[in-house]
PDB file of N, CA and C in Angstrom:
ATOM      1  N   UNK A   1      27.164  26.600 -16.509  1.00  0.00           N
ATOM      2  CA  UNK A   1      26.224  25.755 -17.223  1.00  0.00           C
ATOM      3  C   UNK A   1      26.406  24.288 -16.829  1.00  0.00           C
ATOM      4  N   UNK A   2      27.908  23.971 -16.413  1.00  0.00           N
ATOM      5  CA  UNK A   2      27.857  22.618 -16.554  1.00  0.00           C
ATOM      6  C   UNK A   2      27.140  22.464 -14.650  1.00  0.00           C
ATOM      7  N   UNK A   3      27.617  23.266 -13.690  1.00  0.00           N
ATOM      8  CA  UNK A   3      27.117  22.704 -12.539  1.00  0.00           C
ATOM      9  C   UNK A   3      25.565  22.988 -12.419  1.00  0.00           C
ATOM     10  N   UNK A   4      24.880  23.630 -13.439  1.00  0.00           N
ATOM     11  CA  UNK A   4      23.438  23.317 -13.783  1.00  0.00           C
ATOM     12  C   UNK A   4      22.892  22.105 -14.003  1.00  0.00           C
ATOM     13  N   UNK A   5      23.584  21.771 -15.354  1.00  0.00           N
ATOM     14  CA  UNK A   5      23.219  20.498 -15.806  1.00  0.00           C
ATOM     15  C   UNK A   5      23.548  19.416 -14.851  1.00  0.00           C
ATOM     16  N   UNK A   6      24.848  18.735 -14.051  1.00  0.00           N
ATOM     17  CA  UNK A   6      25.198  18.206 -13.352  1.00  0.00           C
ATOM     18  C   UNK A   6      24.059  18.005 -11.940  1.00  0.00           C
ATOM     19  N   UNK A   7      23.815  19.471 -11.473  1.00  0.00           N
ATOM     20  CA  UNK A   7      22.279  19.136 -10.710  1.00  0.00           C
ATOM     21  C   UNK A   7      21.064  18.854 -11.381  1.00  0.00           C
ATOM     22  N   UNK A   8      20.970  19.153 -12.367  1.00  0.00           N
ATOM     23  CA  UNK A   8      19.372  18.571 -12.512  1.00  0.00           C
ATOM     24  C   UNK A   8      19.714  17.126 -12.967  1.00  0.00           C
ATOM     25  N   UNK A   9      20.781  16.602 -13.397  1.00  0.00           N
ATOM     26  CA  UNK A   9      20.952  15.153 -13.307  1.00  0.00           C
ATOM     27  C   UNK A   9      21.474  14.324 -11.718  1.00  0.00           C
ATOM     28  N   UNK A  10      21.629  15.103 -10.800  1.00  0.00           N
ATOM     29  CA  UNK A  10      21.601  14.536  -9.299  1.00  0.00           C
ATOM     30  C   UNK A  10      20.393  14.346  -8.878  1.00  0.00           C
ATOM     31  N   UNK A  11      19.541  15.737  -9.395  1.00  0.00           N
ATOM     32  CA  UNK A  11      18.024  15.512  -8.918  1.00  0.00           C
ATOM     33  C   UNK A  11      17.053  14.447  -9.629  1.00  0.00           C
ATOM     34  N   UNK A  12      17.382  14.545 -10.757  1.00  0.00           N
ATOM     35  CA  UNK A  12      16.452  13.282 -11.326  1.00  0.00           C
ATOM     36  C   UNK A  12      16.902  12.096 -11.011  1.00  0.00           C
ATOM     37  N   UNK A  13      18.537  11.606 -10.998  1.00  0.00           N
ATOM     38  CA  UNK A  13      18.727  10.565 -10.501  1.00  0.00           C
ATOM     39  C   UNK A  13      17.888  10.307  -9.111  1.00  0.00           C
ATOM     40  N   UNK A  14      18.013  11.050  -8.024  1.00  0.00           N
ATOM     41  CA  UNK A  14      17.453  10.809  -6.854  1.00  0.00           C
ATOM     42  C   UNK A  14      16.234  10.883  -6.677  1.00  0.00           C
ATOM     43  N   UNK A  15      15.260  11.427  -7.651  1.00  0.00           N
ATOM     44  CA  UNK A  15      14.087  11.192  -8.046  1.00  0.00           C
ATOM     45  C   UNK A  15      13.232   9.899  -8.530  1.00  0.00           C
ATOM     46  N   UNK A  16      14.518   9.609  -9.438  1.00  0.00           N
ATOM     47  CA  UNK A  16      14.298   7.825  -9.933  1.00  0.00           C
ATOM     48  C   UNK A  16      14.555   6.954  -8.993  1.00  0.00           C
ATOM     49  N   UNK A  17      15.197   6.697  -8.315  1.00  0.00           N
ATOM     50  CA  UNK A  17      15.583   6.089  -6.810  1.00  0.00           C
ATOM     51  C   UNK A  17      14.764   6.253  -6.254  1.00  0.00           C
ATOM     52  N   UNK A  18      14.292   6.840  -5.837  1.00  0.00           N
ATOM     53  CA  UNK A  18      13.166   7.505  -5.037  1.00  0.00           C
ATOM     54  C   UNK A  18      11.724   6.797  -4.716  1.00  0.00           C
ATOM     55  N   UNK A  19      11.843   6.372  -6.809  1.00  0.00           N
ATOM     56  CA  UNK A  19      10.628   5.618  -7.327  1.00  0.00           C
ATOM     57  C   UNK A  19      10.783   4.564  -7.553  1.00  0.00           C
ATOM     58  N   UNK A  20      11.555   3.512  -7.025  1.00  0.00           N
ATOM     59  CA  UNK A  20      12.221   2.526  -6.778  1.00  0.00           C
ATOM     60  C   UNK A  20      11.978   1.653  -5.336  1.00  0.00           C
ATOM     61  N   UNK A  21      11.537   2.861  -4.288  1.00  0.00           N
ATOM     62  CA  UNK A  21      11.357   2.567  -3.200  1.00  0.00           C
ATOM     63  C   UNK A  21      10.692   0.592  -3.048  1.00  0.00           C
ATOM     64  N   UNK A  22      11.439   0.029  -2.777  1.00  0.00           N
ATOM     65  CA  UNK A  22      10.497  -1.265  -2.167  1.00  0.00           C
ATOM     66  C   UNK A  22       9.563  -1.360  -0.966  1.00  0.00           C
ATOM     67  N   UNK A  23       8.616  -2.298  -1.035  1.00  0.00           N
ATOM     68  CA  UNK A  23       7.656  -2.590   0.399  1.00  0.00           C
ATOM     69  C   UNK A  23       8.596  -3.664   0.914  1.00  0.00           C
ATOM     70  N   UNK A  24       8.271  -3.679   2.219  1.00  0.00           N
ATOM     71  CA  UNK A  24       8.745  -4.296   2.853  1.00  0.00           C
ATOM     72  C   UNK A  24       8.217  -5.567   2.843  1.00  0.00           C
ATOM     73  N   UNK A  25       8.910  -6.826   2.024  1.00  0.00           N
ATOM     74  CA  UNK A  25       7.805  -8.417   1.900  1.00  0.00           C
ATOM     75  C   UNK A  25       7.017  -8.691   3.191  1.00  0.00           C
ATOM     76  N   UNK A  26       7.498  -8.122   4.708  1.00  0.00           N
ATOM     77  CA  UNK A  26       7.103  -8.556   5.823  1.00  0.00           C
ATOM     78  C   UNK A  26       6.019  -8.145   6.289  1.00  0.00           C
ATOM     79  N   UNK A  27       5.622  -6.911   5.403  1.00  0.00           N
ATOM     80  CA  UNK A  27       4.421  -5.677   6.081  1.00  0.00           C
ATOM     81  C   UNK A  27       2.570  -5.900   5.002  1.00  0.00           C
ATOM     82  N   UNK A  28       2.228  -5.618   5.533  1.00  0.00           N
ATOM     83  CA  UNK A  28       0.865  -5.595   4.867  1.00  0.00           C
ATOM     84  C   UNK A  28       0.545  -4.173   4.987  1.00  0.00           C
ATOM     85  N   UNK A  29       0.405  -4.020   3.926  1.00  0.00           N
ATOM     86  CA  UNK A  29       0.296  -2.341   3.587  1.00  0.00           C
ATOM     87  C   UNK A  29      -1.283  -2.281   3.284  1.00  0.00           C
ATOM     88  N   UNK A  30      -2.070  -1.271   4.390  1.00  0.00           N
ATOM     89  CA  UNK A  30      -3.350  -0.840   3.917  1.00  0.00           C
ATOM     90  C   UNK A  30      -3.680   0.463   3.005  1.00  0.00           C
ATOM     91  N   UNK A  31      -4.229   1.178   1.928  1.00  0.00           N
ATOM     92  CA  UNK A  31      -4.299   2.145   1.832  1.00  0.00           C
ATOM     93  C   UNK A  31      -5.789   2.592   2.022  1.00  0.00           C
ATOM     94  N   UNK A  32      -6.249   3.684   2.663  1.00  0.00           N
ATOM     95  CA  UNK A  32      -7.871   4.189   3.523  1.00  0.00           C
ATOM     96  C   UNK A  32      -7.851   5.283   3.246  1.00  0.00           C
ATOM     97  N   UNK A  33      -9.406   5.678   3.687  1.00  0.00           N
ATOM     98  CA  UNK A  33      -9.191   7.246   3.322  1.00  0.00           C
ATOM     99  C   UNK A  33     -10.740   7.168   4.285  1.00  0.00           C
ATOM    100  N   UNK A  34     -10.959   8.422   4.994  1.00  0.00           N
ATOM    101  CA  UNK A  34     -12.197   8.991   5.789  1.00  0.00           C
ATOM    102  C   UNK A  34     -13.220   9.040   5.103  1.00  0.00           C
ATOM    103  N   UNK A  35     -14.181   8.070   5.379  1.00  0.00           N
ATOM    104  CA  UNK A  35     -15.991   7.977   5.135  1.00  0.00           C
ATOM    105  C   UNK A  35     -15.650   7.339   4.002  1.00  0.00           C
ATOM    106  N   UNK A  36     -14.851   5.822   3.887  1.00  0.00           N
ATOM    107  CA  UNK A  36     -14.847   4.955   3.360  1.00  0.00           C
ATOM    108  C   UNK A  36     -15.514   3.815   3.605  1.00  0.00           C
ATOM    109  N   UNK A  37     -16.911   3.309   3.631  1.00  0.00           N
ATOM    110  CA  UNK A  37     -17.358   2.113   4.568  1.00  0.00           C
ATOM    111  C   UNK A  37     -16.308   1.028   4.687  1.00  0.00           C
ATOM    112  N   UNK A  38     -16.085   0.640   3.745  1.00  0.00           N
ATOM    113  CA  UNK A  38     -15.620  -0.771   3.033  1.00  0.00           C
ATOM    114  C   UNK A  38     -14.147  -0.250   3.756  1.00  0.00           C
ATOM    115  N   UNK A  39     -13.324   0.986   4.278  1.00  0.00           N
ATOM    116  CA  UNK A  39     -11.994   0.929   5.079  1.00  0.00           C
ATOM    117  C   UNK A  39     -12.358   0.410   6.216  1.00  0.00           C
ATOM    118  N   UNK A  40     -13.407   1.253   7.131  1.00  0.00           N
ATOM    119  CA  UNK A  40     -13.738   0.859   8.240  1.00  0.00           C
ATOM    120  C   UNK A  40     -14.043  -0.630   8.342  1.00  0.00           C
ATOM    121  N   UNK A  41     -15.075  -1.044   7.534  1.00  0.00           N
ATOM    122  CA  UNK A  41     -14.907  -2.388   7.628  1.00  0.00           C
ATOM    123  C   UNK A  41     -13.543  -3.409   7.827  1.00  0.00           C
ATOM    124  N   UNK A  42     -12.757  -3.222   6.442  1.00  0.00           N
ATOM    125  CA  UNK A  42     -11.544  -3.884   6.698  1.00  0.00           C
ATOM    126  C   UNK A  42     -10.995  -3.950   8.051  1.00  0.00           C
ATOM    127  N   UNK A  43     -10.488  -2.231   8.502  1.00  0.00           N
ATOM    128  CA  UNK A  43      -9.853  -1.769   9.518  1.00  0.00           C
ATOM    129  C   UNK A  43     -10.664  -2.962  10.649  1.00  0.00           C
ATOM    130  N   UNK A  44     -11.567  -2.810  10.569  1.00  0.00           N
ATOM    131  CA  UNK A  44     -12.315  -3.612  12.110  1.00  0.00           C
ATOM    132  C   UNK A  44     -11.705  -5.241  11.641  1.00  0.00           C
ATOM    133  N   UNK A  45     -11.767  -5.596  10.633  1.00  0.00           N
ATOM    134  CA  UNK A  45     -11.765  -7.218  10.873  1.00  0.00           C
ATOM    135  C   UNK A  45     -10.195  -7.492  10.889  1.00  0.00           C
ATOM    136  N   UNK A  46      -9.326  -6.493  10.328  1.00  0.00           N
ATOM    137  CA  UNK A  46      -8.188  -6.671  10.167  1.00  0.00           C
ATOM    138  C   UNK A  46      -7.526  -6.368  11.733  1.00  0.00           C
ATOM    139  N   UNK A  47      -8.092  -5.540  12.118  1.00  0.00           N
ATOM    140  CA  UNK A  47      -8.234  -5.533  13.635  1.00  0.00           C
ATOM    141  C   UNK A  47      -8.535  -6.412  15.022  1.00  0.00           C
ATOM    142  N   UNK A  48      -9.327  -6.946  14.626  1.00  0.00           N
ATOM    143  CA  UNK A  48     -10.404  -8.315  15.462  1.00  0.00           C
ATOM    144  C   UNK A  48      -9.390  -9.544  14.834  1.00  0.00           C
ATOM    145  N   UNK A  49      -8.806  -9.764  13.987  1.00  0.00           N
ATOM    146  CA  UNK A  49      -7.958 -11.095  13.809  1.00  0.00           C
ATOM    147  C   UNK A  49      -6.821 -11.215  13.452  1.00  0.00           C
ATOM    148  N   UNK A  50      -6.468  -9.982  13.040  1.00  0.00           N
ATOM    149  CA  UNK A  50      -4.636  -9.809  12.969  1.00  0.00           C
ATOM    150  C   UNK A  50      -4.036  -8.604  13.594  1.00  0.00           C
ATOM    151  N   UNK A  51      -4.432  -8.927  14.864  1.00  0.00           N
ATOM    152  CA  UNK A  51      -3.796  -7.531  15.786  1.00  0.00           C
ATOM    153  C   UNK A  51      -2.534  -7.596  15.578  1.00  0.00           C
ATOM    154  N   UNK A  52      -1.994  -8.596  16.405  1.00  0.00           N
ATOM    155  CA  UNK A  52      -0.164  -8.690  16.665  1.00  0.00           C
ATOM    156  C   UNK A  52       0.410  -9.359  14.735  1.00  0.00           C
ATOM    157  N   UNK A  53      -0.086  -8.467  13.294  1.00  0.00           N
ATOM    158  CA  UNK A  53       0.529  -8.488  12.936  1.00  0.00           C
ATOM    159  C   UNK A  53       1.025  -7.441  12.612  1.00  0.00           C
ATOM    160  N   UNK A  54       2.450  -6.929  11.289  1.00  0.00           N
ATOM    161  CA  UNK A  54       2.912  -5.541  10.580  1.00  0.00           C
ATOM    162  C   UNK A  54       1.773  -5.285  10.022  1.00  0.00           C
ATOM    163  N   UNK A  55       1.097  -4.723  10.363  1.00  0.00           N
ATOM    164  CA  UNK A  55       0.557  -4.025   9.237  1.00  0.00           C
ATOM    165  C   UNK A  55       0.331  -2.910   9.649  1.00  0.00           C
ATOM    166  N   UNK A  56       0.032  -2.021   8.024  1.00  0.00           N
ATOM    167  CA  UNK A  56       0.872  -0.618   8.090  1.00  0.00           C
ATOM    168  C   UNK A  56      -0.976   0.179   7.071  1.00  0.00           C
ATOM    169  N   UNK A  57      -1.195   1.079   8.261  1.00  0.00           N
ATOM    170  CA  UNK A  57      -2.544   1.500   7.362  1.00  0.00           C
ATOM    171  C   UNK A  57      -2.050   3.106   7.180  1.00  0.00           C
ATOM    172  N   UNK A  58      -2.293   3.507   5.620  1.00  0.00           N
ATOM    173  CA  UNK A  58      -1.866   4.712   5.070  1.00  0.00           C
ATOM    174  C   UNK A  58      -3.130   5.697   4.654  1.00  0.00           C
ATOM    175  N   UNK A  59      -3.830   6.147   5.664  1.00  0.00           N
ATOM    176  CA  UNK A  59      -4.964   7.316   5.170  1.00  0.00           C
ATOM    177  C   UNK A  59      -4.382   7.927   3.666  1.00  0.00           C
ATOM    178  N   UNK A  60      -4.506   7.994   2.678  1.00  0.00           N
ATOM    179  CA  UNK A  60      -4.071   8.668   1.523  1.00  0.00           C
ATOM    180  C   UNK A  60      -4.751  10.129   1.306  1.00  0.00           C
ATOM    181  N   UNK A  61      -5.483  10.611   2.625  1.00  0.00           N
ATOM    182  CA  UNK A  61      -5.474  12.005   2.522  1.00  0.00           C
ATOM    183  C   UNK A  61      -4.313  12.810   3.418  1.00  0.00           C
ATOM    184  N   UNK A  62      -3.141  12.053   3.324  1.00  0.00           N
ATOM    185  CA  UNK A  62      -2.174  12.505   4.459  1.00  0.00           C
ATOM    186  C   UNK A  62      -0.687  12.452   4.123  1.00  0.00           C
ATOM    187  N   UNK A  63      -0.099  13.217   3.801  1.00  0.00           N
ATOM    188  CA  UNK A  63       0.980  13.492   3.826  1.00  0.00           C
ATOM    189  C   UNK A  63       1.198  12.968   1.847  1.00  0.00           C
ATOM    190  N   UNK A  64       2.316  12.028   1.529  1.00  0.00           N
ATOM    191  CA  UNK A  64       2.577  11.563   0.494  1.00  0.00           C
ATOM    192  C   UNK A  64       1.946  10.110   0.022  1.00  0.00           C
ATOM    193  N   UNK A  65       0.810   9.658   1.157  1.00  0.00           N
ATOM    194  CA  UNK A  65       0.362   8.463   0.563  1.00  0.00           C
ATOM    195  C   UNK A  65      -0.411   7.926  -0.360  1.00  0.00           C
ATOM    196  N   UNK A  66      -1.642   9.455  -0.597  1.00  0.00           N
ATOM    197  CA  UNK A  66      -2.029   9.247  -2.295  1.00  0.00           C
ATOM    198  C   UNK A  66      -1.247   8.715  -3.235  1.00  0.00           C
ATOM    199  N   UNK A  67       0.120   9.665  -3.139  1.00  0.00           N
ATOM    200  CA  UNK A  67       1.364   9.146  -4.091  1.00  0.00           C
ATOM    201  C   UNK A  67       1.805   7.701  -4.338  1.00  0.00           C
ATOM    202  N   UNK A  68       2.018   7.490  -3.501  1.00  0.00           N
ATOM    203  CA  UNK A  68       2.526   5.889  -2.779  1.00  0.00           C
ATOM    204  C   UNK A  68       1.504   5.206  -3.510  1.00  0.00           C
ATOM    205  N   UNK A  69       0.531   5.228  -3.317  1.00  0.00           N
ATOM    206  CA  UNK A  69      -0.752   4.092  -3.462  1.00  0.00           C
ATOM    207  C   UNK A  69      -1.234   4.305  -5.195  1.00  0.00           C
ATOM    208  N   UNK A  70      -0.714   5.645  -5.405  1.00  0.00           N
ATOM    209  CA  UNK A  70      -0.926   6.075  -7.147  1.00  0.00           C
ATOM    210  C   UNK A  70       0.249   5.058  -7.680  1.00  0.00           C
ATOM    211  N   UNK A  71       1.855   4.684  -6.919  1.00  0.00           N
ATOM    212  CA  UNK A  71       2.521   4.291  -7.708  1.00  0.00           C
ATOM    213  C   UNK A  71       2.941   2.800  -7.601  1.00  0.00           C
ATOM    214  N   UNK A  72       2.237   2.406  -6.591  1.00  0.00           N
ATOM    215  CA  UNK A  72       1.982   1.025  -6.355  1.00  0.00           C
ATOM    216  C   UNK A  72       0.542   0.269  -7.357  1.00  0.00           C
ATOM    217  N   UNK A  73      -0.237   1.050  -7.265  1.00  0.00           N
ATOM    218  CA  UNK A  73      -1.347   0.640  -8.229  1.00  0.00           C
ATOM    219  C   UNK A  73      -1.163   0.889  -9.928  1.00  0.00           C
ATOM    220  N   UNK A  74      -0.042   1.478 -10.065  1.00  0.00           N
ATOM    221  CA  UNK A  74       1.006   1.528 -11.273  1.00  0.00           C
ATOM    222  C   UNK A  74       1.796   0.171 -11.705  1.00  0.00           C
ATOM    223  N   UNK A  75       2.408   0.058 -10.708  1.00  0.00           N
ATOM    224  CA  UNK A  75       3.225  -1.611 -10.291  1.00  0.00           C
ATOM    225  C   UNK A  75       2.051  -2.697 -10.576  1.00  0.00           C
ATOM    226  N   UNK A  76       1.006  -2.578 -10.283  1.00  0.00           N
ATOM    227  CA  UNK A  76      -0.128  -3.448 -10.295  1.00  0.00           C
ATOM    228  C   UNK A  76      -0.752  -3.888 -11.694  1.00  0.00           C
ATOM    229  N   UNK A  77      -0.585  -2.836 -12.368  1.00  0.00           N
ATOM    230  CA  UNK A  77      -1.276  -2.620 -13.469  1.00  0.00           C
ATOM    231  C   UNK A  77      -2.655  -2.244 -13.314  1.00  0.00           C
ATOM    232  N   UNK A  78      -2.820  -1.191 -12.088  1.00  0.00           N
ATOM    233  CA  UNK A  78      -4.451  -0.914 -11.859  1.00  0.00           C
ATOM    234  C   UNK A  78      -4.614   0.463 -12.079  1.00  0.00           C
ATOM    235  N   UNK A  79      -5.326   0.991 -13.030  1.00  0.00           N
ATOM    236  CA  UNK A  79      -5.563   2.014 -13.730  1.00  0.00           C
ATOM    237  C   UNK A  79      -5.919   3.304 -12.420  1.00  0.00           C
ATOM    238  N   UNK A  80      -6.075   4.389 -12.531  1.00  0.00           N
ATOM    239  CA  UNK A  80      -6.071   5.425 -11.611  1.00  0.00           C
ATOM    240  C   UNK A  80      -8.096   5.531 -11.632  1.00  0.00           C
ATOM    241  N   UNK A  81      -8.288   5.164 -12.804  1.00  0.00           N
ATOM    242  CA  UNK A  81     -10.214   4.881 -13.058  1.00  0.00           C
ATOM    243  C   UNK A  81     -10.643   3.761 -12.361  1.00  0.00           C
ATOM    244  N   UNK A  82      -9.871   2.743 -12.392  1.00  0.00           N
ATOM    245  CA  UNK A  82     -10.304   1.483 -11.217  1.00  0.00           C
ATOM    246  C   UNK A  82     -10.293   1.772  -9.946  1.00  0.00           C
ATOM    247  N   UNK A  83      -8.876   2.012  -9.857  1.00  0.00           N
ATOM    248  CA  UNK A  83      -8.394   2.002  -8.899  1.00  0.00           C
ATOM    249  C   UNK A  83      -9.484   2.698  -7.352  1.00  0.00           C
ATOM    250  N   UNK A  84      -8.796   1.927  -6.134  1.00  0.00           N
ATOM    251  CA  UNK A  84     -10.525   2.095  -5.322  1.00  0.00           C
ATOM    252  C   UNK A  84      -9.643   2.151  -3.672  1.00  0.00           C
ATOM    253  N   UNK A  85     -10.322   2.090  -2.526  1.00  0.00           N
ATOM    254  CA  UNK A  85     -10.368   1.762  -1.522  1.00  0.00           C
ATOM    255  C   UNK A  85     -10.837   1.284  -0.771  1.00  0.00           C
ATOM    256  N   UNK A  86     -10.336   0.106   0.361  1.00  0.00           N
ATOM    257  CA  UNK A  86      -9.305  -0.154   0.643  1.00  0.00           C
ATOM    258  C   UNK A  86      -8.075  -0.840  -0.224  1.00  0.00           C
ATOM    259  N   UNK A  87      -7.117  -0.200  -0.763  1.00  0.00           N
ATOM    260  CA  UNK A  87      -6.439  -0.939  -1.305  1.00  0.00           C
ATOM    261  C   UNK A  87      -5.052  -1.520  -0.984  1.00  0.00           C
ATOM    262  N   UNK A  88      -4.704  -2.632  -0.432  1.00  0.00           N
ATOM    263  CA  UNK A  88      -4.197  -3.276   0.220  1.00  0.00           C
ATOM    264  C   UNK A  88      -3.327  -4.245  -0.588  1.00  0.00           C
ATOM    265  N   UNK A  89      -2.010  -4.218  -0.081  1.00  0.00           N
ATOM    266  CA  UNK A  89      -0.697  -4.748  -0.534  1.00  0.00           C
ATOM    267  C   UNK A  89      -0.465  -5.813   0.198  1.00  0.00           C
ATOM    268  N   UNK A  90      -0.229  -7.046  -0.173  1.00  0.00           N
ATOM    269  CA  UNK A  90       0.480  -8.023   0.031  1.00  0.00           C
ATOM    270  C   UNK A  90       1.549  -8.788  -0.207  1.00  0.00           C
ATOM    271  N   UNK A  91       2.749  -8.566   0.311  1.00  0.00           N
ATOM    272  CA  UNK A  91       3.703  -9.315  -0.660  1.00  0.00           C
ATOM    273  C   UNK A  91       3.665  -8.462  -1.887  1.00  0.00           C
ATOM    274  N   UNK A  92       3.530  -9.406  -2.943  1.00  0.00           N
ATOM    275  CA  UNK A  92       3.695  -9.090  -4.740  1.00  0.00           C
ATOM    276  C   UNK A  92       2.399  -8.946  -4.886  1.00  0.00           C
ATOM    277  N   UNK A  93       1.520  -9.005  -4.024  1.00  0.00           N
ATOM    278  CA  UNK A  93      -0.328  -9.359  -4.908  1.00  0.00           C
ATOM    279  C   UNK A  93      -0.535  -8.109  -3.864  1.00  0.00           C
ATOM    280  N   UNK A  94      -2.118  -8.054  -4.374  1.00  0.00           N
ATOM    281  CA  UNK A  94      -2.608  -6.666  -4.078  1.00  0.00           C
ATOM    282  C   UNK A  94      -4.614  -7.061  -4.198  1.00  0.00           C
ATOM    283  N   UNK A  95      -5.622  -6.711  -3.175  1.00  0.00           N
ATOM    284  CA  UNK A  95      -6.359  -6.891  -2.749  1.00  0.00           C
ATOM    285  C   UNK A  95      -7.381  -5.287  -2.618  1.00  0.00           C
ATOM    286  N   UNK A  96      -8.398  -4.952  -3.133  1.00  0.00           N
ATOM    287  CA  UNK A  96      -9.058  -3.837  -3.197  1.00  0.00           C
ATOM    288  C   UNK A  96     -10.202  -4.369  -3.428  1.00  0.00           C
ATOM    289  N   UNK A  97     -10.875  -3.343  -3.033  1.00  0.00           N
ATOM    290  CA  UNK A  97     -12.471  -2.968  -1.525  1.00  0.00           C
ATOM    291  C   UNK A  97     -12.447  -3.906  -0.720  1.00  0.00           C
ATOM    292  N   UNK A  98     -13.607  -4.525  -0.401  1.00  0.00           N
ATOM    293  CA  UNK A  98     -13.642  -5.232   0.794  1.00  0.00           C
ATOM    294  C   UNK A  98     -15.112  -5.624   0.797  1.00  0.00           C
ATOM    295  N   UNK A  99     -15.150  -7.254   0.709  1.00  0.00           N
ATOM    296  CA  UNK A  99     -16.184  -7.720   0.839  1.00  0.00           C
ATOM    297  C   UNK A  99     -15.967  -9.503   1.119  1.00  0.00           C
ATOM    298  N   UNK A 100     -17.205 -10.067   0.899  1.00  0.00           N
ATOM    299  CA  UNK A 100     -16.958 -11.536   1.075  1.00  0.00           C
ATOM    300  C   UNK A 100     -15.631 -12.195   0.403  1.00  0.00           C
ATOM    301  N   UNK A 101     -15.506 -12.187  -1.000  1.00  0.00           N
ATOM    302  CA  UNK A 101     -14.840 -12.459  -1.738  1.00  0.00           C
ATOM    303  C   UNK A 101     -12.856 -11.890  -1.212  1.00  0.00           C
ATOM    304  N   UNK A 102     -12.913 -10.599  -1.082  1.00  0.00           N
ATOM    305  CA  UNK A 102     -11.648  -9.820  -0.466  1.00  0.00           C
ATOM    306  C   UNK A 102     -11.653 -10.390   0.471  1.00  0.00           C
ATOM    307  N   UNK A 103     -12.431 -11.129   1.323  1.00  0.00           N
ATOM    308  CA  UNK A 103     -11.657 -11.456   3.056  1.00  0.00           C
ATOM    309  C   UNK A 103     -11.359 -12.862   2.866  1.00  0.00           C
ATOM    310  N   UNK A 104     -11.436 -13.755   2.391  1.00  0.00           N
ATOM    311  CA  UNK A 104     -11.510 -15.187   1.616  1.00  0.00           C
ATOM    312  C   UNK A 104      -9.947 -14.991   1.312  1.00  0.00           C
ATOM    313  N   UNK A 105      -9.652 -14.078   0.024  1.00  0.00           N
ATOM    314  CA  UNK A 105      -8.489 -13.903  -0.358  1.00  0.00           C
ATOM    315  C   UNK A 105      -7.182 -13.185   0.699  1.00  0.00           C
ATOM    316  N   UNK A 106      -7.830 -12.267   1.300  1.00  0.00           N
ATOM    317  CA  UNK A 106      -7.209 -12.145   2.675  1.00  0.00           C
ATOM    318  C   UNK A 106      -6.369 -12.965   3.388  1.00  0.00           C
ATOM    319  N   UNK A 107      -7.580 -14.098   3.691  1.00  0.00           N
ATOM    320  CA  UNK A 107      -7.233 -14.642   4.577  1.00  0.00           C
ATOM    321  C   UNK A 107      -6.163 -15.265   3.915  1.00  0.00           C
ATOM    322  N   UNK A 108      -6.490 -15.929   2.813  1.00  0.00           N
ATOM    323  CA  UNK A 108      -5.528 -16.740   2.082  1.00  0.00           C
ATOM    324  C   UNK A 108      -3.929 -16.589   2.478  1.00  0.00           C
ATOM    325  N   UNK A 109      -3.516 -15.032   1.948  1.00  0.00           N
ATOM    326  CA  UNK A 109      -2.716 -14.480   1.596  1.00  0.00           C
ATOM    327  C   UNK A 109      -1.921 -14.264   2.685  1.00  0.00           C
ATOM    328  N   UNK A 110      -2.860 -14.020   3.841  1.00  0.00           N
ATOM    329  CA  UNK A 110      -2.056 -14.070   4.916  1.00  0.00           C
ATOM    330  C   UNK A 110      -1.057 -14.991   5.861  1.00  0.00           C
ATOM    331  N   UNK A 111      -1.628 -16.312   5.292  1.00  0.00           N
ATOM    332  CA  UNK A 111      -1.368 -17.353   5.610  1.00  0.00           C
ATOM    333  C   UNK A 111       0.723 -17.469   6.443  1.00  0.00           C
ATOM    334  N   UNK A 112       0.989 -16.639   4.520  1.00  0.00           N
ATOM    335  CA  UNK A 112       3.069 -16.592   4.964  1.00  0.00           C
ATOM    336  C   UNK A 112       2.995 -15.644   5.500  1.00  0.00           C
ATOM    337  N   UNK A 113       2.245 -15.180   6.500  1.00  0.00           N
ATOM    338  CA  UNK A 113       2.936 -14.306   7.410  1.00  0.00           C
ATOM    339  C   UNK A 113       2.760 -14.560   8.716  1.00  0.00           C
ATOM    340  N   UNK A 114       3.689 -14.327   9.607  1.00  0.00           N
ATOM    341  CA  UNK A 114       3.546 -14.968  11.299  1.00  0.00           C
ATOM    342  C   UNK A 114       3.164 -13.242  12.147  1.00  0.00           C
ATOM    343  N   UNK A 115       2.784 -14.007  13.192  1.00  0.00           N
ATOM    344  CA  UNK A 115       2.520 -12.716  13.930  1.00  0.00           C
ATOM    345  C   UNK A 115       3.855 -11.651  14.454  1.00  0.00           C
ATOM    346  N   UNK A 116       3.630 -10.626  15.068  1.00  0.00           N
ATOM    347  CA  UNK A 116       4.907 -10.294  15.495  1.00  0.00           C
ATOM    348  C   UNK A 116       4.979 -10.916  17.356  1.00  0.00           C
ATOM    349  N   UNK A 117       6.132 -11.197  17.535  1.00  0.00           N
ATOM    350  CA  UNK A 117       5.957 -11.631  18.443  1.00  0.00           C
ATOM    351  C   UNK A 117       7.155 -10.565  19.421  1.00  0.00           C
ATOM    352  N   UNK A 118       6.801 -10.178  20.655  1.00  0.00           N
ATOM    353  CA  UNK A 118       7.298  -8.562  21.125  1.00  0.00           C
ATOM    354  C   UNK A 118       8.031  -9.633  22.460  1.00  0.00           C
TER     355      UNK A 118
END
């Protein structure tokens, strides 16, 4: 009984850890998903003017990144009913769909970050 209990408290510990995971302050995290206009859009401009930077685009029909983007928009305080795509991480702030207004703030945001340089 006790090396029962003892694992399901290894597993939840490492479960909670787990959910702890940090972003990386350096990366710009996209989250997309297929026959999204407003991804493609992003994807192209984020493309056309910040090639050589981190950034990290997560289809959320793929693998665990629904998850990811469910528990970051948790962190956000953005409800799972709001919540939308493209939704995009910056730093501590966070940026979703994509339009005049989103690329303004974009740009803003991007400002503390340098390119990568190879």
């Amino acid at each position: 009984m006790k090396k029962i209990l003892s694992l399901c408290l290894l597993v939840v510990s490492l479960f909670l850890n787990g959910c702890n995971e940090k972003l990386s302050t350096n990366r710009v995290y996209v989250f997309s998903q297929p026959g999204c206009g407003h991804c493609v859009n992003a994807h192209n401009y984020i493309d056309r003017y910040y090639k050589n930077y981190d950034i990290k685009e997560l289809n959320i029909r793929e693998g665990s990144n629904m998850n990811y983007m469910l528990r970051y928009a948790r962190k956000f305080k953005v409800s799972e009913q709001r919540l939308g795509t493209p939704f995009i991480i910056i730093g501590d702030s966070y940026i979703m769909g994509w339009g005049d207004s989103q690329i303004k703030e974009f740009n803003k945001m991007m400002k503390k970050f340098k390119p990568i340089t190879k």
